[in-house]
PDB file of N, CA and C in Angstrom:
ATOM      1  N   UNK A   1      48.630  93.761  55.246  1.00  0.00           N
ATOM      2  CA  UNK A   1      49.280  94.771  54.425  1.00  0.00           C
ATOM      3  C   UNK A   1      48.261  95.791  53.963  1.00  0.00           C
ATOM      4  N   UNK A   2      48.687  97.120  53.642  1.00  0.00           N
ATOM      5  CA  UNK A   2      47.813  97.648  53.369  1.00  0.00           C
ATOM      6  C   UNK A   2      47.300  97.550  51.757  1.00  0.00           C
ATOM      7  N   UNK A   3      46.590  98.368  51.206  1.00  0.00           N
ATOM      8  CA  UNK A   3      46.428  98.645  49.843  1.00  0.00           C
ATOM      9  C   UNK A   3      47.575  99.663  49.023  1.00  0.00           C
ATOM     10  N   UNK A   4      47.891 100.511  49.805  1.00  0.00           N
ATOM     11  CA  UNK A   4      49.044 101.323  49.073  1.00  0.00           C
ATOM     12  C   UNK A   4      49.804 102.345  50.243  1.00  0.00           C
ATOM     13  N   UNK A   5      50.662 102.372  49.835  1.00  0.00           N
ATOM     14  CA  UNK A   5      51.384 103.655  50.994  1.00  0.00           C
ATOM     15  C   UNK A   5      52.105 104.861  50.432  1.00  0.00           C
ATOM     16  N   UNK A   6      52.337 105.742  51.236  1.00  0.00           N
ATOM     17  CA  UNK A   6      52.136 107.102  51.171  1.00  0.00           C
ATOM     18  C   UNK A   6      54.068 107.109  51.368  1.00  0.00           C
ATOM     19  N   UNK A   7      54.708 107.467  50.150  1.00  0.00           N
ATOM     20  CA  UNK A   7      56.271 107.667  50.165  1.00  0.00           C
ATOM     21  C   UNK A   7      56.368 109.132  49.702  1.00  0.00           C
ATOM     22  N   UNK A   8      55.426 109.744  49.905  1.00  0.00           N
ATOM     23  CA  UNK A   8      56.018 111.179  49.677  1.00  0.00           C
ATOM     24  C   UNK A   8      56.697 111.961  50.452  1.00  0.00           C
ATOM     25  N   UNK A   9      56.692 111.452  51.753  1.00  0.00           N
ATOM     26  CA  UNK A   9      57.468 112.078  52.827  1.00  0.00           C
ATOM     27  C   UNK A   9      59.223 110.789  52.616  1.00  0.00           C
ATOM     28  N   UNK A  10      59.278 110.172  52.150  1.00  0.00           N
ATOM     29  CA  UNK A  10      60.731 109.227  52.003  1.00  0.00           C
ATOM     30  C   UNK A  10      61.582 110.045  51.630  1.00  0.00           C
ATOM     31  N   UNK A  11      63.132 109.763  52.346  1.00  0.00           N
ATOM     32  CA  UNK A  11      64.184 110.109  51.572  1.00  0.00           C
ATOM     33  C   UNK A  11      65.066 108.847  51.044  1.00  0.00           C
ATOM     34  N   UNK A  12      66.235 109.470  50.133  1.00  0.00           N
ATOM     35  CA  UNK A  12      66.718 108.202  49.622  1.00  0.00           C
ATOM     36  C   UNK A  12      67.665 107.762  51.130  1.00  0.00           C
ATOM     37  N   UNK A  13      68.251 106.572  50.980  1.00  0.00           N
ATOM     38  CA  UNK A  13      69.274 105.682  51.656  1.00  0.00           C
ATOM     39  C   UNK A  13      70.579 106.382  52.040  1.00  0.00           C
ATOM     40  N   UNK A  14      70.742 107.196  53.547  1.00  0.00           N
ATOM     41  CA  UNK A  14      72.038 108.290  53.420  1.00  0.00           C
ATOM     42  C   UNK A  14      73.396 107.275  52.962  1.00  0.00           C
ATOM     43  N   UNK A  15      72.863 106.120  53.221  1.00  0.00           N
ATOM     44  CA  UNK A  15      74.149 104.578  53.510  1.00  0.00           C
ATOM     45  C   UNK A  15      74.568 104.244  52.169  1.00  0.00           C
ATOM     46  N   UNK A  16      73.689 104.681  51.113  1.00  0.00           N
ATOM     47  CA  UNK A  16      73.459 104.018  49.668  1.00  0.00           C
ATOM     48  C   UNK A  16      75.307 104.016  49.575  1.00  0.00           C
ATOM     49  N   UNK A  17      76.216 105.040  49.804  1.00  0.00           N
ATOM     50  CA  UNK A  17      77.417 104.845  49.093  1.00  0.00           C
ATOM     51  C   UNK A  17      78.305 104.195  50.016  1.00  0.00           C
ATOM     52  N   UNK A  18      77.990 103.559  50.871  1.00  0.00           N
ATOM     53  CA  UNK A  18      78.433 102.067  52.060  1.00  0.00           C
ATOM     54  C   UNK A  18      78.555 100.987  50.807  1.00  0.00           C
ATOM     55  N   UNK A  19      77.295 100.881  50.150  1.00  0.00           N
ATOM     56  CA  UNK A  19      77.265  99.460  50.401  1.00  0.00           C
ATOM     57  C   UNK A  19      77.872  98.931  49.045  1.00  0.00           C
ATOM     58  N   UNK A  20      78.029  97.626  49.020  1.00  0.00           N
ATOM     59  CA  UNK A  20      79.336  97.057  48.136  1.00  0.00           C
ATOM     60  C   UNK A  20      78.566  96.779  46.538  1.00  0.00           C
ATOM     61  N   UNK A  21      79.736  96.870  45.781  1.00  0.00           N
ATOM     62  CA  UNK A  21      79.245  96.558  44.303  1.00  0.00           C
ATOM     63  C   UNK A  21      79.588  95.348  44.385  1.00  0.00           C
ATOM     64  N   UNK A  22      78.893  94.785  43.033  1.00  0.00           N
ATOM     65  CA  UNK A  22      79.102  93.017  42.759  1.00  0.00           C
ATOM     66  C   UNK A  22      80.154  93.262  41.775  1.00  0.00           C
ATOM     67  N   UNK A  23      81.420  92.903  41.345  1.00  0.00           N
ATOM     68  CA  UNK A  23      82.023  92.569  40.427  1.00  0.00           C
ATOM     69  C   UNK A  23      82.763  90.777  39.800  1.00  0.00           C
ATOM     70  N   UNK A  24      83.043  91.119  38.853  1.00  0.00           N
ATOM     71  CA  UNK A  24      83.669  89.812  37.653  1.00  0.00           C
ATOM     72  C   UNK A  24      84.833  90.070  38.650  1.00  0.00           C
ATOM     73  N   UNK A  25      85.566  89.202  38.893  1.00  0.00           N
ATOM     74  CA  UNK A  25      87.311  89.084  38.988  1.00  0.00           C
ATOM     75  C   UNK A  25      87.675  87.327  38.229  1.00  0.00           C
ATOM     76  N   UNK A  26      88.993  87.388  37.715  1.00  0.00           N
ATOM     77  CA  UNK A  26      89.462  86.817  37.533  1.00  0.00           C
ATOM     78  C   UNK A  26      90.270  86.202  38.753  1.00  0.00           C
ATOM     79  N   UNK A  27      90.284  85.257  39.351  1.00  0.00           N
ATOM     80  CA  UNK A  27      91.664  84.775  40.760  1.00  0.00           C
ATOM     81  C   UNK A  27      91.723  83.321  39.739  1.00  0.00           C
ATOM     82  N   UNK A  28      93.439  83.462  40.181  1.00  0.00           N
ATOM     83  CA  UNK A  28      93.854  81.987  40.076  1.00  0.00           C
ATOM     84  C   UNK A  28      92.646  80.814  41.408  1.00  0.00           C
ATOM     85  N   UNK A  29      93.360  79.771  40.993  1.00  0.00           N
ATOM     86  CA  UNK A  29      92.670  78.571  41.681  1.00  0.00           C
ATOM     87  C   UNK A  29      92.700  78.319  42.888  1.00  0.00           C
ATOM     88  N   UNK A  30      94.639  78.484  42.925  1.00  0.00           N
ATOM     89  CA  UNK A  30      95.139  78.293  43.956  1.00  0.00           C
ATOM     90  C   UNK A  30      94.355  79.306  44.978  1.00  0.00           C
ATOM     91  N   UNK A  31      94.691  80.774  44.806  1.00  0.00           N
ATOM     92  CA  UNK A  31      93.939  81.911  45.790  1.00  0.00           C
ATOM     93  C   UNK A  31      92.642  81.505  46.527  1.00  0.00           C
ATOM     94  N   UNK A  32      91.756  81.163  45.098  1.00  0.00           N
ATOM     95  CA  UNK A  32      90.314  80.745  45.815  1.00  0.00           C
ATOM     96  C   UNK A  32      90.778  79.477  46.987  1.00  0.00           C
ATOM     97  N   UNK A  33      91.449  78.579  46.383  1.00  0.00           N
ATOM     98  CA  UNK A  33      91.206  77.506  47.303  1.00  0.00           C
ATOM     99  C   UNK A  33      92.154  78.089  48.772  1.00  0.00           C
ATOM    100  N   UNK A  34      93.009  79.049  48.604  1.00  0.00           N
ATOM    101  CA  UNK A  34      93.704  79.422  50.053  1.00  0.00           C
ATOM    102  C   UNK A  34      92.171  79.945  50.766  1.00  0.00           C
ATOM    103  N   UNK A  35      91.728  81.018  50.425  1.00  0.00           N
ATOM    104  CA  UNK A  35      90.746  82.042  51.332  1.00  0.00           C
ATOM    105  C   UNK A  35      89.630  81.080  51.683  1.00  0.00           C
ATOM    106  N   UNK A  36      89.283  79.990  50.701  1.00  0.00           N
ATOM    107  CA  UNK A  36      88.717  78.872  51.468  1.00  0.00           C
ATOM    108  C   UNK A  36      88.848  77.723  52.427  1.00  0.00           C
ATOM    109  N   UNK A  37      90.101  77.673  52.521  1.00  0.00           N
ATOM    110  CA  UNK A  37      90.425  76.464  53.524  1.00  0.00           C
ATOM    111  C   UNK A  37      90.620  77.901  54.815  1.00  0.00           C
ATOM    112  N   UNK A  38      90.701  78.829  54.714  1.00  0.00           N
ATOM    113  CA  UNK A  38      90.609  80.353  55.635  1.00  0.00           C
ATOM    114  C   UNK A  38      89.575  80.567  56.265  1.00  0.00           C
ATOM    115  N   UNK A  39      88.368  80.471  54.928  1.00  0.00           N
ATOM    116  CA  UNK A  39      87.285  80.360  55.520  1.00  0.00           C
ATOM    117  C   UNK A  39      86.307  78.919  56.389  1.00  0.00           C
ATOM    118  N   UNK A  40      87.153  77.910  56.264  1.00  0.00           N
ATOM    119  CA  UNK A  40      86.375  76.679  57.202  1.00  0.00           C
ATOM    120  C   UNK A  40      87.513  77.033  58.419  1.00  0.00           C
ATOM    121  N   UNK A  41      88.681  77.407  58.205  1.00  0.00           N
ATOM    122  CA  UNK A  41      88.846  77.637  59.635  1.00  0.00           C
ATOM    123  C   UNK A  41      88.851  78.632  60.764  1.00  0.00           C
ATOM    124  N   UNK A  42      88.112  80.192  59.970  1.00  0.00           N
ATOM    125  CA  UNK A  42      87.573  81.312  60.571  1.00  0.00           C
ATOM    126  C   UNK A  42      86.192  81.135  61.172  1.00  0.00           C
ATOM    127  N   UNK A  43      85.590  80.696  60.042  1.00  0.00           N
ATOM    128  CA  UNK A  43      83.990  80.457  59.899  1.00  0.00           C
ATOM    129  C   UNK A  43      83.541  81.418  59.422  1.00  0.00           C
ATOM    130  N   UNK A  44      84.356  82.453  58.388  1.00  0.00           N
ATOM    131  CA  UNK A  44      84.145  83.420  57.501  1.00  0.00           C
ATOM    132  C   UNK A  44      84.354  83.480  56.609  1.00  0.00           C
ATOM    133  N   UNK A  45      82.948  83.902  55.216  1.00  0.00           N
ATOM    134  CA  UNK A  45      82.645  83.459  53.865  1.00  0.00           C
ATOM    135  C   UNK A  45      84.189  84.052  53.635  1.00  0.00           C
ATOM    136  N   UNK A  46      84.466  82.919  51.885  1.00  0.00           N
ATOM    137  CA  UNK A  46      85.880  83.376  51.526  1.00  0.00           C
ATOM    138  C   UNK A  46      85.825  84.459  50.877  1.00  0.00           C
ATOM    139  N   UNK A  47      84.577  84.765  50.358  1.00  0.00           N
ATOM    140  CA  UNK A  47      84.333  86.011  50.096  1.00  0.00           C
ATOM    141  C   UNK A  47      84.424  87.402  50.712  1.00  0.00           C
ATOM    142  N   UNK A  48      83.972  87.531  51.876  1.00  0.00           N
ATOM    143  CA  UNK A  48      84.203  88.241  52.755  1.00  0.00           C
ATOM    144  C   UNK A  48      85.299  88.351  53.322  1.00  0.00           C
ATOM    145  N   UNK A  49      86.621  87.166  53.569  1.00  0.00           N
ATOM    146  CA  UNK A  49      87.938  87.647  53.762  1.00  0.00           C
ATOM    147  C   UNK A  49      88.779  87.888  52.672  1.00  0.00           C
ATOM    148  N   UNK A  50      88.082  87.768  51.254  1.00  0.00           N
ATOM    149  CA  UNK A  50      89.102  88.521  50.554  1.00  0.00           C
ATOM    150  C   UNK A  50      88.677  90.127  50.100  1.00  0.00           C
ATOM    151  N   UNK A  51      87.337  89.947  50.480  1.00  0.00           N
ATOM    152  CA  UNK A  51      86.997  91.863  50.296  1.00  0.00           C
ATOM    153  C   UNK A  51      88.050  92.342  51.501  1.00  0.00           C
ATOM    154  N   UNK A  52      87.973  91.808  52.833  1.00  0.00           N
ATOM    155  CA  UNK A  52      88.816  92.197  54.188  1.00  0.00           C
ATOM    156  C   UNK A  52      90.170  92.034  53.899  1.00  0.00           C
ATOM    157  N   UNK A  53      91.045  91.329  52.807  1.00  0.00           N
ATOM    158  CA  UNK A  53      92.449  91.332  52.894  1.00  0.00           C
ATOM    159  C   UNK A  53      92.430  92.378  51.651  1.00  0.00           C
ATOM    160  N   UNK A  54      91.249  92.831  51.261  1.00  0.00           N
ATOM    161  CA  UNK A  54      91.782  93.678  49.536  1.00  0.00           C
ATOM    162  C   UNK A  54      91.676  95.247  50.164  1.00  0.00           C
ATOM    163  N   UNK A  55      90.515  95.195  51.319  1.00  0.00           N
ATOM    164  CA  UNK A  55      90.344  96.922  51.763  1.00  0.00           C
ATOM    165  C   UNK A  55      91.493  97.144  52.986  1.00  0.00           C
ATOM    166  N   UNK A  56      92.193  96.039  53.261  1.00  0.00           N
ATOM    167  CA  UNK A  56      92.816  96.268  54.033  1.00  0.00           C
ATOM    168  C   UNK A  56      94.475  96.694  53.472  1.00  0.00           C
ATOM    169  N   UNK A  57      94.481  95.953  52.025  1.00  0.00           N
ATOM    170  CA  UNK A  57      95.586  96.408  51.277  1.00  0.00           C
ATOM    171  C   UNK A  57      95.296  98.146  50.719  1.00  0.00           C
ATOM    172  N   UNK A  58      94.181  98.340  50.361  1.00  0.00           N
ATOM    173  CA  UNK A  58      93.689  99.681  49.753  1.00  0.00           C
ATOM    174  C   UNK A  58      94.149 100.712  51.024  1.00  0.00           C
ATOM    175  N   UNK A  59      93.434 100.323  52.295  1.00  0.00           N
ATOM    176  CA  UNK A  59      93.933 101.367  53.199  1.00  0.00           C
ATOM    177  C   UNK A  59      95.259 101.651  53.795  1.00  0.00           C
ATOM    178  N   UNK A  60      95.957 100.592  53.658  1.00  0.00           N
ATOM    179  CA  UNK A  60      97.458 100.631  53.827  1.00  0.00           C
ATOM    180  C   UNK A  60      98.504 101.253  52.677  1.00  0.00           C
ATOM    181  N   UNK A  61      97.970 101.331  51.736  1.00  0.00           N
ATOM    182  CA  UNK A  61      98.105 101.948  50.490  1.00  0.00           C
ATOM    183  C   UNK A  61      99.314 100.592  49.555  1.00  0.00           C
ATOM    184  N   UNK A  62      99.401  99.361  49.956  1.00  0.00           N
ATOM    185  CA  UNK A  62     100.211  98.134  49.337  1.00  0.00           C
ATOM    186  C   UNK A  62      99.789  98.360  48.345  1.00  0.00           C
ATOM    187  N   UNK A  63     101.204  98.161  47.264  1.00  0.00           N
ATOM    188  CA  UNK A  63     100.857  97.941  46.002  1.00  0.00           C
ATOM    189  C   UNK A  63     101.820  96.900  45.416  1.00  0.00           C
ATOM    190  N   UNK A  64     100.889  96.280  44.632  1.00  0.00           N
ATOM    191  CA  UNK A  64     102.319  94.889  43.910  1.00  0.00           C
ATOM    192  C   UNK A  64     103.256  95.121  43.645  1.00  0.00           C
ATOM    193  N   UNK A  65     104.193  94.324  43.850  1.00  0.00           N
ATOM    194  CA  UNK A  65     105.608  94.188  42.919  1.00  0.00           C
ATOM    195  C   UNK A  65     105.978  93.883  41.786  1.00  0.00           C
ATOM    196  N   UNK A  66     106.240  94.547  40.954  1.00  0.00           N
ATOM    197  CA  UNK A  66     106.258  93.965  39.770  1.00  0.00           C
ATOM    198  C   UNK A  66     107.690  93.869  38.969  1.00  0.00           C
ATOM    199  N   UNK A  67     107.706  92.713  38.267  1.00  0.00           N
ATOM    200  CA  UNK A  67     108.981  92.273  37.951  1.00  0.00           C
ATOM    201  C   UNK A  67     109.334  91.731  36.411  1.00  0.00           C
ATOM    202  N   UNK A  68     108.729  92.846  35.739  1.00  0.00           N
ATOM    203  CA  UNK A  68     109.038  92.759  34.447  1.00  0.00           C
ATOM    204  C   UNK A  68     110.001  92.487  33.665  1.00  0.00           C
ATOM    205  N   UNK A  69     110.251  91.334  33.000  1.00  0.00           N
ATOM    206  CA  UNK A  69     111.464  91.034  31.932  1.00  0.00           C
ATOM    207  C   UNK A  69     111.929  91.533  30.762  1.00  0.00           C
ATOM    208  N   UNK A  70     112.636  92.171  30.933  1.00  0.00           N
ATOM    209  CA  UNK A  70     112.988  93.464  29.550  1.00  0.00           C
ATOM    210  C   UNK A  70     113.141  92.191  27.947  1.00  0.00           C
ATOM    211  N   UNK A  71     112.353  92.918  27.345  1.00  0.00           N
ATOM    212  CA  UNK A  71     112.731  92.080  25.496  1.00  0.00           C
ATOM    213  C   UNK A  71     114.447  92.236  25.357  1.00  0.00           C
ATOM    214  N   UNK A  72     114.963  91.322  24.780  1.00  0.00           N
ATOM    215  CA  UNK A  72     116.225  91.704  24.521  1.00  0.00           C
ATOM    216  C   UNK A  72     116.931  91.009  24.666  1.00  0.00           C
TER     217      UNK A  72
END
């Protein structure tokens, strides 16, 4: 290795807005344990098929159903 290097010629990362954020989610139990028995039989982290079933809902533009019970 050297002693020091010369980054004055560097630019930043053109990819920097690719790459994924870490977030908190809340999932029920059940969910985790579906995308995992998904993932021993894909051989793909369950993590990674639920980012792939969530960008795949985002680009399709799916949105929940919701079925609210009126007070009354």
């Amino acid at each position: 290795m050297r002693k020091s290097y010369d980054f004055s010629k560097s630019r930043r990362n053109p990819h920097i807005r690719l790459l994924k954020q870490q977030v908190t989610i809340r999932l029920e139990k059940g969910v985790i344990e579906y995308f995992k028995r998904l993932a021993n039989e894909t051989g793909v982290a369950y993590q990674v098929l639920i980012n792939l079933y969530l960008k795949d809902c985002a680009r399709s533009g799916k949105k929940p159903l919701f079925k609210w019970k009126t007070a009354g």
